[in-house]
PDB file of N, CA and C in Angstrom:
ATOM      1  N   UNK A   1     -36.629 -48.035 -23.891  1.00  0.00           N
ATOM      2  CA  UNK A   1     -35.249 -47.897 -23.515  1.00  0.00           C
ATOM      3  C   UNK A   1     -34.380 -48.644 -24.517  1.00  0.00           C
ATOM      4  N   UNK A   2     -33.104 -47.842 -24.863  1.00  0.00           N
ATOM      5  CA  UNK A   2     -32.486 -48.377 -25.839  1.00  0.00           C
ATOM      6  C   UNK A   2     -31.841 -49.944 -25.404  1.00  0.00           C
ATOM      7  N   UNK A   3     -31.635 -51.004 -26.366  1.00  0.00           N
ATOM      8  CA  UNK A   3     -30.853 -51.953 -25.916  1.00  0.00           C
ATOM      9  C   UNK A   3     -29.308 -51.859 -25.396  1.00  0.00           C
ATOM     10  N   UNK A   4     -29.198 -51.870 -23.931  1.00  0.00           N
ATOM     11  CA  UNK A   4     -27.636 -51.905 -23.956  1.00  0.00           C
ATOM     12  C   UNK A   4     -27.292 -50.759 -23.111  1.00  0.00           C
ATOM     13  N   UNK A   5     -28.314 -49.763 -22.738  1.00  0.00           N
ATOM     14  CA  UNK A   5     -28.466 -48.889 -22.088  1.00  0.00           C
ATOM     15  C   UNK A   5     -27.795 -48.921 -20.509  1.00  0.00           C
ATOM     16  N   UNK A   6     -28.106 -49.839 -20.369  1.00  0.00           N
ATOM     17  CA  UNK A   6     -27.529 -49.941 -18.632  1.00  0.00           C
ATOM     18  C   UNK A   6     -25.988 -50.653 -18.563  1.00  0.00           C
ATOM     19  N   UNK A   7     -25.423 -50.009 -18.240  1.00  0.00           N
ATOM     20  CA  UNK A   7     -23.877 -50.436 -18.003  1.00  0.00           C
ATOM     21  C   UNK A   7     -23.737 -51.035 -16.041  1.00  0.00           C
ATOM     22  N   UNK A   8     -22.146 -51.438 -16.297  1.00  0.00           N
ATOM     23  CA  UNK A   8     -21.882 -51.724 -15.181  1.00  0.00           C
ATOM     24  C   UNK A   8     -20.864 -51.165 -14.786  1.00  0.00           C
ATOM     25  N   UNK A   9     -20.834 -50.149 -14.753  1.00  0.00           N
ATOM     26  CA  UNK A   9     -20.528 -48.762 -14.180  1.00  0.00           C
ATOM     27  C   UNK A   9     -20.909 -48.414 -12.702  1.00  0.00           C
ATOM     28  N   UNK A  10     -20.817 -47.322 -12.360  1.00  0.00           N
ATOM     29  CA  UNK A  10     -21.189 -46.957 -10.655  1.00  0.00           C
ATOM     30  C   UNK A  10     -22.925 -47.155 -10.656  1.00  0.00           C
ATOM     31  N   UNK A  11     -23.525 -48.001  -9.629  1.00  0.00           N
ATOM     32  CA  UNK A  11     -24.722 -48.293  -9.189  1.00  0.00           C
ATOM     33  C   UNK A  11     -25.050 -48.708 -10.775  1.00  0.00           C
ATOM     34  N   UNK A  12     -24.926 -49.562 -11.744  1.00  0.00           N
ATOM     35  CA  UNK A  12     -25.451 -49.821 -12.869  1.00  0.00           C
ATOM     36  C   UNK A  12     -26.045 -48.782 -13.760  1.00  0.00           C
ATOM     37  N   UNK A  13     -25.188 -47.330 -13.831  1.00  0.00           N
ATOM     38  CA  UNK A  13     -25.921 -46.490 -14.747  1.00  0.00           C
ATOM     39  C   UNK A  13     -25.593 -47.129 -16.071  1.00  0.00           C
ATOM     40  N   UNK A  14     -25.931 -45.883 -16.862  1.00  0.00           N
ATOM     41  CA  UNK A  14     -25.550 -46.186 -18.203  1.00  0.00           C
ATOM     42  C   UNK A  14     -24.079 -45.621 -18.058  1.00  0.00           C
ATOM     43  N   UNK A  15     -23.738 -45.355 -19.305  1.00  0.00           N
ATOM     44  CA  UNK A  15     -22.269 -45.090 -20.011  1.00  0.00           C
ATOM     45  C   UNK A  15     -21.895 -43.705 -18.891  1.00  0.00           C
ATOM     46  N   UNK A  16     -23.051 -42.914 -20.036  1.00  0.00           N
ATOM     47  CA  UNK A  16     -22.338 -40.880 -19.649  1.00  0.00           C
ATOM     48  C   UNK A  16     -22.352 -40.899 -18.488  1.00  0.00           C
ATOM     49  N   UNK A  17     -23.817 -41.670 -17.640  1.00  0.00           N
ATOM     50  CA  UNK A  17     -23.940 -41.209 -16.326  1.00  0.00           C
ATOM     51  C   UNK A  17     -22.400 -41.570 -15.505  1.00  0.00           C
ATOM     52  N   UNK A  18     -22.143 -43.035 -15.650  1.00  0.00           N
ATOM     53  CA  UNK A  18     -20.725 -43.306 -15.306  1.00  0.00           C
ATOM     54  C   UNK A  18     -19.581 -42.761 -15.384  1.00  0.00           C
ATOM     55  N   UNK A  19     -19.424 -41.890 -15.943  1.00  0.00           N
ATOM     56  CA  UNK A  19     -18.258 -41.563 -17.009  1.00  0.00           C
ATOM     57  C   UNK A  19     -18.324 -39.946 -16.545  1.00  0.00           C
ATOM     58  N   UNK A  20     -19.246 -39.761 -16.312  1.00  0.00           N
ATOM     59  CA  UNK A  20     -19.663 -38.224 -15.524  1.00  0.00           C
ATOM     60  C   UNK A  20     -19.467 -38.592 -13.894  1.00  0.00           C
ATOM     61  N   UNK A  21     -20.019 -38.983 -13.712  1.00  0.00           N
ATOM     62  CA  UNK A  21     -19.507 -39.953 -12.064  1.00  0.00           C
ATOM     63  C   UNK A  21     -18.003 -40.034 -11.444  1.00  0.00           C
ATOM     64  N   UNK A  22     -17.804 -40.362 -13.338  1.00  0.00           N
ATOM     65  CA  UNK A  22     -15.891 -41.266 -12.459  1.00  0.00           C
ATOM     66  C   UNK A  22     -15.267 -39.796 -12.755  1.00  0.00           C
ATOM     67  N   UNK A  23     -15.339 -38.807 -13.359  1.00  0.00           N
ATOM     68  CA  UNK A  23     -14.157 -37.887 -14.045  1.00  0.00           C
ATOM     69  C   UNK A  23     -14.724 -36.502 -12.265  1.00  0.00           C
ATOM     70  N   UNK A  24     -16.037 -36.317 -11.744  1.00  0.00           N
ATOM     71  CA  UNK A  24     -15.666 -35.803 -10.355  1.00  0.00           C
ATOM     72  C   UNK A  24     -15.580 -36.241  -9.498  1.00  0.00           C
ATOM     73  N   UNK A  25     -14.346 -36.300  -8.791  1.00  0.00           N
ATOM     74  CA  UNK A  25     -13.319 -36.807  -7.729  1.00  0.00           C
ATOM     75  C   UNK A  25     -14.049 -37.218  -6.293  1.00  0.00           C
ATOM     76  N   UNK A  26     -15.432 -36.381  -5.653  1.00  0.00           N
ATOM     77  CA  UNK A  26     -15.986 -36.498  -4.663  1.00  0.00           C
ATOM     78  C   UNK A  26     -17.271 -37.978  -4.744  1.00  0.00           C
ATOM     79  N   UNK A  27     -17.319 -38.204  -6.063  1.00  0.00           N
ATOM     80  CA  UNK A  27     -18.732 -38.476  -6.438  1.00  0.00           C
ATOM     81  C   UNK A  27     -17.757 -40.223  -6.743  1.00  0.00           C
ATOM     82  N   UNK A  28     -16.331 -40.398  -7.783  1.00  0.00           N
ATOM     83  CA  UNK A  28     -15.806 -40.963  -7.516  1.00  0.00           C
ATOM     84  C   UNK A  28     -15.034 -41.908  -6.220  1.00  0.00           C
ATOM     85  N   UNK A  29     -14.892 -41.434  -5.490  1.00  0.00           N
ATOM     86  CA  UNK A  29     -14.476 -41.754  -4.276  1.00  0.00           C
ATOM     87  C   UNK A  29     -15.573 -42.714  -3.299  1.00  0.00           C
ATOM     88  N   UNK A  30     -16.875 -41.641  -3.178  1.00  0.00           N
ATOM     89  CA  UNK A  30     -17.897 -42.196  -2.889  1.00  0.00           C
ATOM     90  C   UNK A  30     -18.460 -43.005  -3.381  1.00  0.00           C
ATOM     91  N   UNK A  31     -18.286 -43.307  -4.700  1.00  0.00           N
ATOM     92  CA  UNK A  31     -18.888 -44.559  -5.275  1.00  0.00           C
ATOM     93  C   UNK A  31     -18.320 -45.407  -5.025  1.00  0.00           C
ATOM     94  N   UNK A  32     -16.535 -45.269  -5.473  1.00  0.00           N
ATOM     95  CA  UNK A  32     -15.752 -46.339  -5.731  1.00  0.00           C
ATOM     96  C   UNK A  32     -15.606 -47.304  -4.378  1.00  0.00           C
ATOM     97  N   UNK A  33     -15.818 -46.606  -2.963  1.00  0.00           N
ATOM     98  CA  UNK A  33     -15.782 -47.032  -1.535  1.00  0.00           C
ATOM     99  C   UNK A  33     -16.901 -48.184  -1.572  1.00  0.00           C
ATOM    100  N   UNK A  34     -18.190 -47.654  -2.003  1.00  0.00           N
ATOM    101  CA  UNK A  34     -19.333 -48.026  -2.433  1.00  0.00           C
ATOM    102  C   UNK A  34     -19.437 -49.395  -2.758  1.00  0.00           C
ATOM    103  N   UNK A  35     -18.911 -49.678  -4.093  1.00  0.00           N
ATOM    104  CA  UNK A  35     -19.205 -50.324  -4.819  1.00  0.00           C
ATOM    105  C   UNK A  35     -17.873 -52.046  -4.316  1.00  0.00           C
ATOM    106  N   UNK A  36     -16.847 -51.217  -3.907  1.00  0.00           N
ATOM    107  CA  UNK A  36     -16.006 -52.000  -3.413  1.00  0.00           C
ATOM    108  C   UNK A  36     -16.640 -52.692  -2.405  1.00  0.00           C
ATOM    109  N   UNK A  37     -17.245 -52.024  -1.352  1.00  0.00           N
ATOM    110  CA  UNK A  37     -17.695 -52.856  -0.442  1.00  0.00           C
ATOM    111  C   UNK A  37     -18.759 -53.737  -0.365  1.00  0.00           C
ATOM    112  N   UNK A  38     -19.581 -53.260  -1.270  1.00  0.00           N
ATOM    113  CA  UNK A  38     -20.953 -54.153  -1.744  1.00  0.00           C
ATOM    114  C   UNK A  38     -20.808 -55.472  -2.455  1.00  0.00           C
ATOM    115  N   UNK A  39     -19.500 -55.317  -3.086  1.00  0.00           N
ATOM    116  CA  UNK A  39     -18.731 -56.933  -3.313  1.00  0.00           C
ATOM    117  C   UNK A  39     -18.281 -57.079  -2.703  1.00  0.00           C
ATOM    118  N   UNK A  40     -18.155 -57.009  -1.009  1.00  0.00           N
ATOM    119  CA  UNK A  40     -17.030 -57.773  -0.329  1.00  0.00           C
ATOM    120  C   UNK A  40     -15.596 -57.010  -0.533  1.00  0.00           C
ATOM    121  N   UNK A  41     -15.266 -56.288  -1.131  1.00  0.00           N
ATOM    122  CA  UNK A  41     -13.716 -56.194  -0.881  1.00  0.00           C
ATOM    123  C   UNK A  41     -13.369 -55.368  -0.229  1.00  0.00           C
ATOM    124  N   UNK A  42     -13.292 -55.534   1.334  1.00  0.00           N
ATOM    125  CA  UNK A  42     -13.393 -54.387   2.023  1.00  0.00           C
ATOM    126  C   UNK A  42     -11.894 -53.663   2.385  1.00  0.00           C
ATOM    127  N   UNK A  43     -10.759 -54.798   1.860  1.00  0.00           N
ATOM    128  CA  UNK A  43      -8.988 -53.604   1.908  1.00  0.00           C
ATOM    129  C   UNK A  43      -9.582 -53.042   0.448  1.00  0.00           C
ATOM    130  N   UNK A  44     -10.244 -53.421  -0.455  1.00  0.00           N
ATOM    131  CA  UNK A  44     -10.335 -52.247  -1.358  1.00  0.00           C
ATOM    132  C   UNK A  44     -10.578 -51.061  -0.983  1.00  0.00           C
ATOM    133  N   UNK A  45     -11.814 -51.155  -0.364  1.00  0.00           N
ATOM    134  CA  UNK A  45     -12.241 -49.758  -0.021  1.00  0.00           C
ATOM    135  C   UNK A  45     -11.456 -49.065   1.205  1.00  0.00           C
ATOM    136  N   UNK A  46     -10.994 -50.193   1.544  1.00  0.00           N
ATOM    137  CA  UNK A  46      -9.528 -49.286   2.607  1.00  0.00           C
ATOM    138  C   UNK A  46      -8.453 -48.308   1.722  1.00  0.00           C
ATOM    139  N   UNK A  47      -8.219 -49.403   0.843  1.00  0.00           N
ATOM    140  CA  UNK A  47      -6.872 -48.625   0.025  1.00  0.00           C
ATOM    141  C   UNK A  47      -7.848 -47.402  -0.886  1.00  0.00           C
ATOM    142  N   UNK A  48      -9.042 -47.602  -1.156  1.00  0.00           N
ATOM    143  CA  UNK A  48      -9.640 -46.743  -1.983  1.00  0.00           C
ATOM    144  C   UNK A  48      -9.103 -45.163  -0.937  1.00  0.00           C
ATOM    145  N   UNK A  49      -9.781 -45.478   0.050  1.00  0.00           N
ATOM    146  CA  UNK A  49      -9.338 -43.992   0.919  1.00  0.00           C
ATOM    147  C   UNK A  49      -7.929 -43.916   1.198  1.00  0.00           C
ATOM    148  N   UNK A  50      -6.906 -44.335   0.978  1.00  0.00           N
ATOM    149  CA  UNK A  50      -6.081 -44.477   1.329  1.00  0.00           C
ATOM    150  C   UNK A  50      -4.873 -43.593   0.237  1.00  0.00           C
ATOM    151  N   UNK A  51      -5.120 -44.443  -1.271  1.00  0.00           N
ATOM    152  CA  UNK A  51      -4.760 -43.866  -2.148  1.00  0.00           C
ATOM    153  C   UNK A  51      -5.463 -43.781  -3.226  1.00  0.00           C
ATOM    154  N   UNK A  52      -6.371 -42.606  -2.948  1.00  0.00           N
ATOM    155  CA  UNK A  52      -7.329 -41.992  -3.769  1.00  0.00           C
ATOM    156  C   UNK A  52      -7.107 -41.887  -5.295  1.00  0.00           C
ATOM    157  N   UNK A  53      -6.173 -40.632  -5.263  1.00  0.00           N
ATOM    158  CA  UNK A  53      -5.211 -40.632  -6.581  1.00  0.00           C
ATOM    159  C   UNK A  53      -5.442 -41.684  -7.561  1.00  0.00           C
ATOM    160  N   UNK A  54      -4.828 -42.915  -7.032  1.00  0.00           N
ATOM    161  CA  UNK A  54      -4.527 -43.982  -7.836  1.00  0.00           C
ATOM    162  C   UNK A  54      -5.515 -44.542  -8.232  1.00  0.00           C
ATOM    163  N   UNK A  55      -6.558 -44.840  -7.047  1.00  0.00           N
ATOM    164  CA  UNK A  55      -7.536 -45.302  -8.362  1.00  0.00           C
ATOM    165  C   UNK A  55      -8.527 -44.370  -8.414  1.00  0.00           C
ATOM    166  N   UNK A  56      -8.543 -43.273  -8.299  1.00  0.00           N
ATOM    167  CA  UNK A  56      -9.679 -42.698  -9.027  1.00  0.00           C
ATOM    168  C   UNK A  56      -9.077 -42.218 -10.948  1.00  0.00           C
ATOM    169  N   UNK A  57      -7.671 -42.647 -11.081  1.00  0.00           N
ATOM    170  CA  UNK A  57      -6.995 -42.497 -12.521  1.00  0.00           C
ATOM    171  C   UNK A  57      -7.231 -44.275 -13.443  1.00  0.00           C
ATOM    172  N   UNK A  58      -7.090 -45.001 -12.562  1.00  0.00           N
ATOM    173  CA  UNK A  58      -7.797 -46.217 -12.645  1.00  0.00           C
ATOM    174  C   UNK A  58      -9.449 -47.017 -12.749  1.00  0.00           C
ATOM    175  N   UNK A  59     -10.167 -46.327 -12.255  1.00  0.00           N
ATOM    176  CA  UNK A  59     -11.679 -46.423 -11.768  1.00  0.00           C
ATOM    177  C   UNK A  59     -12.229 -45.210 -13.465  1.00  0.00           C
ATOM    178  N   UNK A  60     -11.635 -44.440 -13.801  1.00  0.00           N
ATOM    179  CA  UNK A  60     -11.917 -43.554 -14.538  1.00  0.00           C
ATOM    180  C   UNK A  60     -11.700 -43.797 -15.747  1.00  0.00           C
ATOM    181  N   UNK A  61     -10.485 -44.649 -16.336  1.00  0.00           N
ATOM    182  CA  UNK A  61      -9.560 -45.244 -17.487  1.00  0.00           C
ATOM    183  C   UNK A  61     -10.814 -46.372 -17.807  1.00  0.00           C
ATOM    184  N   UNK A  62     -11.343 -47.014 -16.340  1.00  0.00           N
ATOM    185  CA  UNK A  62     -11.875 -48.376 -16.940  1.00  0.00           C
ATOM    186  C   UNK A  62     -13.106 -48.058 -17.413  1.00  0.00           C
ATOM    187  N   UNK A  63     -13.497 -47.139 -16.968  1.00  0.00           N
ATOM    188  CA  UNK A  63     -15.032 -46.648 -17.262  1.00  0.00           C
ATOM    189  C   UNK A  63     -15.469 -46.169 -18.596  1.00  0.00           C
ATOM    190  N   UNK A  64     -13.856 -45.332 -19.103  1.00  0.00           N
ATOM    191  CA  UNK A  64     -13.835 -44.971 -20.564  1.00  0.00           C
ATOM    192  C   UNK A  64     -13.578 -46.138 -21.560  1.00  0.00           C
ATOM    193  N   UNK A  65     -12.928 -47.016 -21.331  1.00  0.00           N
ATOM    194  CA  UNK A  65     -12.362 -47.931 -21.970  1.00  0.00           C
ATOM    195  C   UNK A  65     -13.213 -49.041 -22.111  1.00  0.00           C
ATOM    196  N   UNK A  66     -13.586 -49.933 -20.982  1.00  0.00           N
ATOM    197  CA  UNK A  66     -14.131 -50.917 -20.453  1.00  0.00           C
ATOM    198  C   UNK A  66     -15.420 -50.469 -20.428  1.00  0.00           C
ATOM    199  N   UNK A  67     -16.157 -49.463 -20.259  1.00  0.00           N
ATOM    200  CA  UNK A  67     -17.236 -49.542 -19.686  1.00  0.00           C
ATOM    201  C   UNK A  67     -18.020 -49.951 -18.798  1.00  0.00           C
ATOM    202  N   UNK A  68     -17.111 -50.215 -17.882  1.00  0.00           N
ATOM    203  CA  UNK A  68     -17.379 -50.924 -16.253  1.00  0.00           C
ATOM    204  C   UNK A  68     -16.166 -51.170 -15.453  1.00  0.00           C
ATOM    205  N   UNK A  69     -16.795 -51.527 -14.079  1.00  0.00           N
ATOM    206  CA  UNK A  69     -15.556 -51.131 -13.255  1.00  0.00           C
ATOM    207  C   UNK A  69     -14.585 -52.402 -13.395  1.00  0.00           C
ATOM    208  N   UNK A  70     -13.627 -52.782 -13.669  1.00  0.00           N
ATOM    209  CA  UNK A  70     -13.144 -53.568 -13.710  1.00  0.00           C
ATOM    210  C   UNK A  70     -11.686 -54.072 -13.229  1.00  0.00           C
ATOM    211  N   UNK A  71     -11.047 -53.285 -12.984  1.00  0.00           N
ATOM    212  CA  UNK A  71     -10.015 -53.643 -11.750  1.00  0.00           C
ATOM    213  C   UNK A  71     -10.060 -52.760 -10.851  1.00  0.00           C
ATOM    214  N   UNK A  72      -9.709 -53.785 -10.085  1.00  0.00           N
ATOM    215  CA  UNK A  72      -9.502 -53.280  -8.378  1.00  0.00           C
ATOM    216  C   UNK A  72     -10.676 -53.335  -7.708  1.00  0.00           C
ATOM    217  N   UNK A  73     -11.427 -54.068  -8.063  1.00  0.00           N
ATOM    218  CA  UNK A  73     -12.693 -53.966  -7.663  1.00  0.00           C
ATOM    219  C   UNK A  73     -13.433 -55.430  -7.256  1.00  0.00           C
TER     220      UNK A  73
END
């Protein structure tokens, strides 16, 4: 396995898998609820369902950019 391979992205994939994850909306959502709550932030994952929109344009930006989830989270 290449070095560097595993990101911290949705469930610790790598990059594409993430990045393929965050850009469909159902698979996004479900993660992002996910992942929010598994750290404890559970008005995240309130507002996650709440106002979807927003961070799934957010959750998606960081994934390309950042390569992990990194705000709002």
């Amino acid at each position: 396995m290449a070095k560097g391979s595993k990101g911290k992205g949705y469930l610790n994939l790598g990059y594409l898998a993430s990045v393929i994850l965050a850009i469909i909306p159902i698979t996004n959502l479900l993660l992002g609820v996910y992942s929010r709550f598994t750290k404890k932030n559970l008005p995240g994952a309130i507002f996650n369902i709440l106002l979807f929109p927003l961070f799934w344009v957010i959750d998606l930006i960081c994934i390309v950019i950042y390569r992990k989830l990194k705000f709002l989270i």
